[in-house]
C-alpha atoms as a PDB file:
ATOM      1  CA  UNK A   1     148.293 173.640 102.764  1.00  0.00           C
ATOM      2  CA  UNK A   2     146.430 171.531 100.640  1.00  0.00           C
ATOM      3  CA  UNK A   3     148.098 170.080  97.826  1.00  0.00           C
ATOM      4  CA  UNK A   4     146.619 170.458  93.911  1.00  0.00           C
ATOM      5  CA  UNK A   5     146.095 167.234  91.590  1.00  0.00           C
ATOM      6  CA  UNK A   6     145.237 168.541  88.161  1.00  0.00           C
ATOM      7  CA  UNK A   7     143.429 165.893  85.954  1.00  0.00           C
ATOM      8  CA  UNK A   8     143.303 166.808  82.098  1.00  0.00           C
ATOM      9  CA  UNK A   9     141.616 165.538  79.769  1.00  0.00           C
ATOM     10  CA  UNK A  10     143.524 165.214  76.186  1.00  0.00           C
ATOM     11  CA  UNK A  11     140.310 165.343  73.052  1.00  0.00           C
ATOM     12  CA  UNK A  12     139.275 168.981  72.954  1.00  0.00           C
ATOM     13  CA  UNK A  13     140.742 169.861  76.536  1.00  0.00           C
ATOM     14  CA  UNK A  14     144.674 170.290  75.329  1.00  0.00           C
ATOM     15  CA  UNK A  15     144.697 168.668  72.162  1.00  0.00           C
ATOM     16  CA  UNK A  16     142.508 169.193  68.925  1.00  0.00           C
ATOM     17  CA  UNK A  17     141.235 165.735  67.265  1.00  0.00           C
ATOM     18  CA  UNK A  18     138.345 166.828  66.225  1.00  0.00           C
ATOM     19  CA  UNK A  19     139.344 165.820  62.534  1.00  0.00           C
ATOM     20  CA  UNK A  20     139.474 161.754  63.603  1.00  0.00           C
ATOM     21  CA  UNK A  21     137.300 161.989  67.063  1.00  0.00           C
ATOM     22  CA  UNK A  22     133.901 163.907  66.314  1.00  0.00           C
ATOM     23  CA  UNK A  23     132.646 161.867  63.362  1.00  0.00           C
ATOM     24  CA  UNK A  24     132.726 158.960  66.186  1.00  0.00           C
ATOM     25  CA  UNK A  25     130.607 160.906  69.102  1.00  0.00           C
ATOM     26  CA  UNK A  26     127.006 159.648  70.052  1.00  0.00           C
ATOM     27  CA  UNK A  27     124.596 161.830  71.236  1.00  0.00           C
ATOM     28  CA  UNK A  28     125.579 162.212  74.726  1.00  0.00           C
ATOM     29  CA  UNK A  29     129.014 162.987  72.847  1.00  0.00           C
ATOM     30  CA  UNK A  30     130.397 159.417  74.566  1.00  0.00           C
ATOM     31  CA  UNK A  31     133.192 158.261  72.166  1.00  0.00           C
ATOM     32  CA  UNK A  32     132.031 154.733  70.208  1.00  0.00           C
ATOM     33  CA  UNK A  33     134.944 152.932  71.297  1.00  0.00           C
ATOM     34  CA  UNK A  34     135.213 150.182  68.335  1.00  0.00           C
ATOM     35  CA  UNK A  35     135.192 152.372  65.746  1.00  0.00           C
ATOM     36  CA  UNK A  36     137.818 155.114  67.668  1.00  0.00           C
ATOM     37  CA  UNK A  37     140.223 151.899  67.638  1.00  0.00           C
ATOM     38  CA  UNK A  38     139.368 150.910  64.074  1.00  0.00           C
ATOM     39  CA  UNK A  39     139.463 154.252  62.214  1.00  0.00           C
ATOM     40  CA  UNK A  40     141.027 156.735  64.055  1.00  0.00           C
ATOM     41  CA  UNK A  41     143.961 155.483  65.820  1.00  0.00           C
ATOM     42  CA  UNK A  42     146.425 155.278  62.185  1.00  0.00           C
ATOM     43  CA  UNK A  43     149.607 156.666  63.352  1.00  0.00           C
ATOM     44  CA  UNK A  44     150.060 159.268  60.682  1.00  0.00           C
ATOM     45  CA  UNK A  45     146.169 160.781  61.802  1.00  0.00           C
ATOM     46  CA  UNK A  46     147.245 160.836  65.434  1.00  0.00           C
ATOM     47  CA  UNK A  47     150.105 163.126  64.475  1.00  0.00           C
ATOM     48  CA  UNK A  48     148.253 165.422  62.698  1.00  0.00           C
ATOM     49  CA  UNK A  49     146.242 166.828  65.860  1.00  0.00           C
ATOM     50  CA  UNK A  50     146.654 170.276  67.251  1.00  0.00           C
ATOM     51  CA  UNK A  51     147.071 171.583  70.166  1.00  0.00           C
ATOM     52  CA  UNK A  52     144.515 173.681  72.042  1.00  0.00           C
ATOM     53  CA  UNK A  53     145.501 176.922  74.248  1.00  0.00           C
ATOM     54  CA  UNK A  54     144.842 174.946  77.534  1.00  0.00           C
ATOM     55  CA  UNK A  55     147.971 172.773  76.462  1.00  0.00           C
ATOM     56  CA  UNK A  56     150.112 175.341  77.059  1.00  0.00           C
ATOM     57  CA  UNK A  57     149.310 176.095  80.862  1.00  0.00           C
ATOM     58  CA  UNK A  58     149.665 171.821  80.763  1.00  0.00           C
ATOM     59  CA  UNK A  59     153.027 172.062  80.127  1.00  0.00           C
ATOM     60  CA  UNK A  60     153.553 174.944  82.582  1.00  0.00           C
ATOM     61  CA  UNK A  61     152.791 173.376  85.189  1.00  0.00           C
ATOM     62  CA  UNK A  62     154.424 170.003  84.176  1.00  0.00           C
ATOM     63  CA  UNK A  63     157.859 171.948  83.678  1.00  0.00           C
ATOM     64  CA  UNK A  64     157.027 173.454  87.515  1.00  0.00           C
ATOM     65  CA  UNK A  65     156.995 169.891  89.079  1.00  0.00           C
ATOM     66  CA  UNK A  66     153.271 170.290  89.551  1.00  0.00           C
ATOM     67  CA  UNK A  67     151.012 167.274  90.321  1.00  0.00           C
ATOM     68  CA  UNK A  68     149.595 166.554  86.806  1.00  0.00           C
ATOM     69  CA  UNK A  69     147.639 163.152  85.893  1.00  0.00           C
ATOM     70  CA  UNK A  70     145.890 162.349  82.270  1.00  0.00           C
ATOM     71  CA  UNK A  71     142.306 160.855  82.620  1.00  0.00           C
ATOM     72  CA  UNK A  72     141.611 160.428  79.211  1.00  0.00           C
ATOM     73  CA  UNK A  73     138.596 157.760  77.456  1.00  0.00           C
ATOM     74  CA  UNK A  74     141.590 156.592  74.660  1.00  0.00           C
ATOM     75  CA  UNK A  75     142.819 153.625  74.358  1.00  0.00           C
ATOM     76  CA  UNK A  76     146.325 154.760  74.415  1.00  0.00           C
ATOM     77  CA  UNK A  77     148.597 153.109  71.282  1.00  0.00           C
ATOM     78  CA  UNK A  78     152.136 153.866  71.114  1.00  0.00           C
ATOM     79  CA  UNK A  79     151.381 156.673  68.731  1.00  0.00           C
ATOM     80  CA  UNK A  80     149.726 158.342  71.375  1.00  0.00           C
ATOM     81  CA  UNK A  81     152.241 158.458  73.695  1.00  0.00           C
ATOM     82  CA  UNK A  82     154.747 159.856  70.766  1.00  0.00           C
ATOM     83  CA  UNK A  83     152.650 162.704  70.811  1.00  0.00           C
ATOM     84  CA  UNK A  84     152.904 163.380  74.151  1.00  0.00           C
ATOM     85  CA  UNK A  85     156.770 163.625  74.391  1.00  0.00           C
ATOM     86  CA  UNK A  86     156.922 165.672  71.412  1.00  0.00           C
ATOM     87  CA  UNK A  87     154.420 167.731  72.531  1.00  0.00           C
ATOM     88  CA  UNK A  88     155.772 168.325  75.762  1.00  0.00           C
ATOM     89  CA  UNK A  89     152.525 166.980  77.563  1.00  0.00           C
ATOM     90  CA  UNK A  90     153.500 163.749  78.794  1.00  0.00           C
ATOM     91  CA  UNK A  91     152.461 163.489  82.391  1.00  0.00           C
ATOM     92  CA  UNK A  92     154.225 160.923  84.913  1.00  0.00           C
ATOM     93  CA  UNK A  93     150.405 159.257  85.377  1.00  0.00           C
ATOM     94  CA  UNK A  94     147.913 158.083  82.575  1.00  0.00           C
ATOM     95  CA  UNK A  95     144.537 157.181  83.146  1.00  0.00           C
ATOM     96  CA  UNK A  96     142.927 155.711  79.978  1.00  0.00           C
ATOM     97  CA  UNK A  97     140.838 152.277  79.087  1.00  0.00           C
ATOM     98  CA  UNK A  98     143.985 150.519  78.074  1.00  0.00           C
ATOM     99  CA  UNK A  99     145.209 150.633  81.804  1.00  0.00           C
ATOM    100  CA  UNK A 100     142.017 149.448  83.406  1.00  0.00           C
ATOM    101  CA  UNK A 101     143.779 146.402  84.312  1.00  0.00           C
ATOM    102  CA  UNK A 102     146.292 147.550  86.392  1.00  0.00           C
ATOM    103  CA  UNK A 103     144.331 149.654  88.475  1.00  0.00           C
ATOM    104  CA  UNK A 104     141.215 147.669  88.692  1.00  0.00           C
ATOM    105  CA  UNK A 105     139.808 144.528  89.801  1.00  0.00           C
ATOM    106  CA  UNK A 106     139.584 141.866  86.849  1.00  0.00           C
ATOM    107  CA  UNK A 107     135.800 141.328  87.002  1.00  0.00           C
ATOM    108  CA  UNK A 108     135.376 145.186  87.080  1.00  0.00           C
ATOM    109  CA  UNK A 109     137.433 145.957  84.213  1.00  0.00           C
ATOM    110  CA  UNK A 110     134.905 145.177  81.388  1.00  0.00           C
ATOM    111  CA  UNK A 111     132.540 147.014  82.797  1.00  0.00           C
ATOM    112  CA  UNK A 112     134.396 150.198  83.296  1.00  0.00           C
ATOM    113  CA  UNK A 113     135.681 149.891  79.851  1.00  0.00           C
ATOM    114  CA  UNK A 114     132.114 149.412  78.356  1.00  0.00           C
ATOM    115  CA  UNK A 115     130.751 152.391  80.844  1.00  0.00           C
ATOM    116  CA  UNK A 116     129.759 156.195  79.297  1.00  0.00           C
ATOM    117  CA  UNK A 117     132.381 158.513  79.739  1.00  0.00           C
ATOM    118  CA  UNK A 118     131.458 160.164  82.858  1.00  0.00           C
ATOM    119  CA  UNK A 119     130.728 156.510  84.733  1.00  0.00           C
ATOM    120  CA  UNK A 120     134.136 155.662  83.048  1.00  0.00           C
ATOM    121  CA  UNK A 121     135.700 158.814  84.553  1.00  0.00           C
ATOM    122  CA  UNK A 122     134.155 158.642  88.167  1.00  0.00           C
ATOM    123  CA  UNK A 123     136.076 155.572  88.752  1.00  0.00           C
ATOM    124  CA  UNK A 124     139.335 156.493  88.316  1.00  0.00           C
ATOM    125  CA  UNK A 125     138.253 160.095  90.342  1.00  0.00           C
ATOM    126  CA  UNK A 126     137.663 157.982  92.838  1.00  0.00           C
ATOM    127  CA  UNK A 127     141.072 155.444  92.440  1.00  0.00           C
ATOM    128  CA  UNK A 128     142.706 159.427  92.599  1.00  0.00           C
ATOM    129  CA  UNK A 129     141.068 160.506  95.797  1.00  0.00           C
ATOM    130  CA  UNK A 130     141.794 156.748  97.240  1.00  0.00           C
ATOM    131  CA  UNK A 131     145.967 157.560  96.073  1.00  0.00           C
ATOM    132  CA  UNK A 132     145.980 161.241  96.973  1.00  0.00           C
ATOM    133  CA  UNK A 133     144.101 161.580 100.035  1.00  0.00           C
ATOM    134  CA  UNK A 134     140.674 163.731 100.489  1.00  0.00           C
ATOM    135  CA  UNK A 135     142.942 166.199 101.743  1.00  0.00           C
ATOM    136  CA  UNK A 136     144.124 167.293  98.250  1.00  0.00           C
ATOM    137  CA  UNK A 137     142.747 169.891  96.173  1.00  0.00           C
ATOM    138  CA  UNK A 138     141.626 167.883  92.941  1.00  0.00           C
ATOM    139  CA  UNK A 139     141.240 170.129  89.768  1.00  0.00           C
ATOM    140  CA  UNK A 140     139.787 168.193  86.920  1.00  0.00           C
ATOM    141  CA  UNK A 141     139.775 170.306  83.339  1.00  0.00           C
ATOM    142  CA  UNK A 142     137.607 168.694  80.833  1.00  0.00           C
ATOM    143  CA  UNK A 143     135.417 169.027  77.654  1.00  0.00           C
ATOM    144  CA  UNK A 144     132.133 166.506  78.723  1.00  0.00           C
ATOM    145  CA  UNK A 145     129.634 168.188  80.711  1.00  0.00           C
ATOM    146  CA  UNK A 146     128.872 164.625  82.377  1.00  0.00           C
ATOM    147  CA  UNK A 147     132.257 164.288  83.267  1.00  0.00           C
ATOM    148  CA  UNK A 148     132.455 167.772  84.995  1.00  0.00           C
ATOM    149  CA  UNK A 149     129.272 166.855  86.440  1.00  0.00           C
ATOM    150  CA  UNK A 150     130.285 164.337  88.091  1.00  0.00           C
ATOM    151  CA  UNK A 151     133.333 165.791  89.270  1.00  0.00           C
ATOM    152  CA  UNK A 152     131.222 168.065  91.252  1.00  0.00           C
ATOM    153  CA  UNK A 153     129.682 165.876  93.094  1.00  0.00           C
ATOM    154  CA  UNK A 154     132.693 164.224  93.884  1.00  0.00           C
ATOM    155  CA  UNK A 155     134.096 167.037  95.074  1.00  0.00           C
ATOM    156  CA  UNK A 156     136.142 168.362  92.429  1.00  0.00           C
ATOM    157  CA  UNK A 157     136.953 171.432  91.327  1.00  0.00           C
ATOM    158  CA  UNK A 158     135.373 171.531  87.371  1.00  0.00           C
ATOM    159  CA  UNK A 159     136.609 173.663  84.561  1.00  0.00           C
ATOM    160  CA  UNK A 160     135.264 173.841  81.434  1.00  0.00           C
ATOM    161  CA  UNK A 161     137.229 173.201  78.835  1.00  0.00           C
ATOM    162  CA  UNK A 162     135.682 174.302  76.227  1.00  0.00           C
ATOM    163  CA  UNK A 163     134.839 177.924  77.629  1.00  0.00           C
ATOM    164  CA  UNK A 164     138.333 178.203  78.843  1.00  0.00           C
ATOM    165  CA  UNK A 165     139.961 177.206  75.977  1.00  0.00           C
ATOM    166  CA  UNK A 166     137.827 179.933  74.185  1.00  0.00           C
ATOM    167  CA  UNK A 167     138.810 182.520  76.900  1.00  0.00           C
ATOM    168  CA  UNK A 168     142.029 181.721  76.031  1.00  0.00           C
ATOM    169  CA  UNK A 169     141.719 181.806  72.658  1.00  0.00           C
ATOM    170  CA  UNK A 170     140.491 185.134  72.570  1.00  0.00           C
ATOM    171  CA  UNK A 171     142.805 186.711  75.422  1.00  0.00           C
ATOM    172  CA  UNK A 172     145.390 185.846  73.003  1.00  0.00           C
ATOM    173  CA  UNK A 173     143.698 187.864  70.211  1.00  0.00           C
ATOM    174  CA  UNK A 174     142.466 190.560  72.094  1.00  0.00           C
ATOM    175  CA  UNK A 175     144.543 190.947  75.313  1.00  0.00           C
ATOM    176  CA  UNK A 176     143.892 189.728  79.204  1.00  0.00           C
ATOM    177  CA  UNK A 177     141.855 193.349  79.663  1.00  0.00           C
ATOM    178  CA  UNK A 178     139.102 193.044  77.540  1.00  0.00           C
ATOM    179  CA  UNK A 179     138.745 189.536  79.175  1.00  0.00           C
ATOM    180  CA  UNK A 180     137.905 190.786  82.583  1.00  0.00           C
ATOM    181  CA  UNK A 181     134.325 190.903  82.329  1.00  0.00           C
ATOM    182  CA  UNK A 182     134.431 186.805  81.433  1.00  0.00           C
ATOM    183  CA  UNK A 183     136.078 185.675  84.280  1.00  0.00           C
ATOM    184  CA  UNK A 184     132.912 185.676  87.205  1.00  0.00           C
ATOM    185  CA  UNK A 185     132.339 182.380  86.703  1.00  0.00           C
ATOM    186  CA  UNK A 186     131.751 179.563  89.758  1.00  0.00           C
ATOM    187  CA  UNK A 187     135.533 178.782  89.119  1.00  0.00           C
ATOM    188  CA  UNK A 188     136.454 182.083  88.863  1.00  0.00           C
ATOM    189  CA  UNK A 189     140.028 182.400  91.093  1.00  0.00           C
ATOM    190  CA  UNK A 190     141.293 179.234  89.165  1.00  0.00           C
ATOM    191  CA  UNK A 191     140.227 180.614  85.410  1.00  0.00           C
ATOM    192  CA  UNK A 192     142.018 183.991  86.354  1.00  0.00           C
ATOM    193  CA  UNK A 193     145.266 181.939  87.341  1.00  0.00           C
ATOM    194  CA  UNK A 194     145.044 180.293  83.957  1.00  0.00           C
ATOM    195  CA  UNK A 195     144.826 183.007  82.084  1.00  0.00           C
ATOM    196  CA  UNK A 196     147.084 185.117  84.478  1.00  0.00           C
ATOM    197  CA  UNK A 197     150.131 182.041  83.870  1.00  0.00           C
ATOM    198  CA  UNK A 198     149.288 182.320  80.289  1.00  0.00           C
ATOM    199  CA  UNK A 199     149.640 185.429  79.770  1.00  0.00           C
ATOM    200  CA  UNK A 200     153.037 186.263  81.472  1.00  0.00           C
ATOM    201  CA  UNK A 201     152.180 187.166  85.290  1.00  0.00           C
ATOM    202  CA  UNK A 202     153.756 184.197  86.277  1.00  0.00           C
ATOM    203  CA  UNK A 203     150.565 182.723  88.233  1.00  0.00           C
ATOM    204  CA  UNK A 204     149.993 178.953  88.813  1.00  0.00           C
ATOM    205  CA  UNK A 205     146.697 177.434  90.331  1.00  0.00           C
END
């Protein structure tokens, strides 16, 4: 039986930043790294983020002794990891640009660092299959179509954040059976877990 690694992203996957993130998106919606550090990293902003409805099956599975890891394009502070704990979302493995160094050959770390989010993220997929084996089931949630992108051609399995967290969003308003008719997507077994685990039948992917 194959074992599952589930890689979350944290902006707009579990937690809402939009308030001190989306004002620093390009285009491509790659964060601009300088300015993230320099505006939006203030301790009291940090703790005014929400979370998202995905969080919640985050912590599920964290509570279950699940495989969870964090890939996420912050430069973690202190702050961040404050939210984490209180939130109940801190996972035993972080993945971020301040911990490059550790994983990472020196003359390759500015370059990661500097990369666009999905480059960024394809090299720590790939420092994930190297630890875990390509025998593991790797299930990657995130928000950045480039990122899930490239998660599929690495072989991982790719949810959308964004339409699950709606899913979820409105299964909460409306109730799992007038859900049904969402759920045939590509990723279809996984998103009915979710929302399954979510909404009391006890399922985890």
């Amino acid at each position: 039986m194959q074992r599952k690694i589930h890689v979350f992203d944290l902006d707009q996957t579990v937690i809402n930043s939009d308030h001190r993130v989306k004002p620093l998106l390009d285009s491509d919606n790659n964060l601009d790294l300088q300015r993230y550090k320099d505006e939006a990293c203030k301790h009291e902003l940090i703790q005014q983020d929400s979370l998202l409805p995905l969080a919640t099956y985050m912590q599920q599975l964290l509570q279950q002794g699940e495989i969870v890891v964090i890939c996420t394009a912050r430069f973690m502070s202190k702050s961040d990891y404050v939210y984490l704990r209180k939130n109940g979302l801190r996972a035993p493995l972080v993945l971020s640009r301040d911990q490059l160094h550790k994983h990472f050959q020196a003359e390759l770390v500015n370059k990661i660092y500097n990369s666009s989010d999905s480059k960024y993220k394809g090299y720590y997929m790939d420092l994930l299959k190297a630890k875990f084996g390509n025998n593991s089931d790797f299930i990657i949630y995130d928000d950045h179509q480039g990122v899930l992108a490239v998660a599929r051609e690495k072989g991982f399995t790719a949810i959308d954040a964004l339409q699950l967290n709606a899913m979820l969003d409105g299964a909460y308003r409306q109730g799992m059976e007038d859900m049904e008719d969402q759920l045939y997507t590509e990723n279809e077994e996984i998103i009915d877990c979710v929302m399954t685990s979510l909404l009391g039948n006890g399922c985890l992917a």
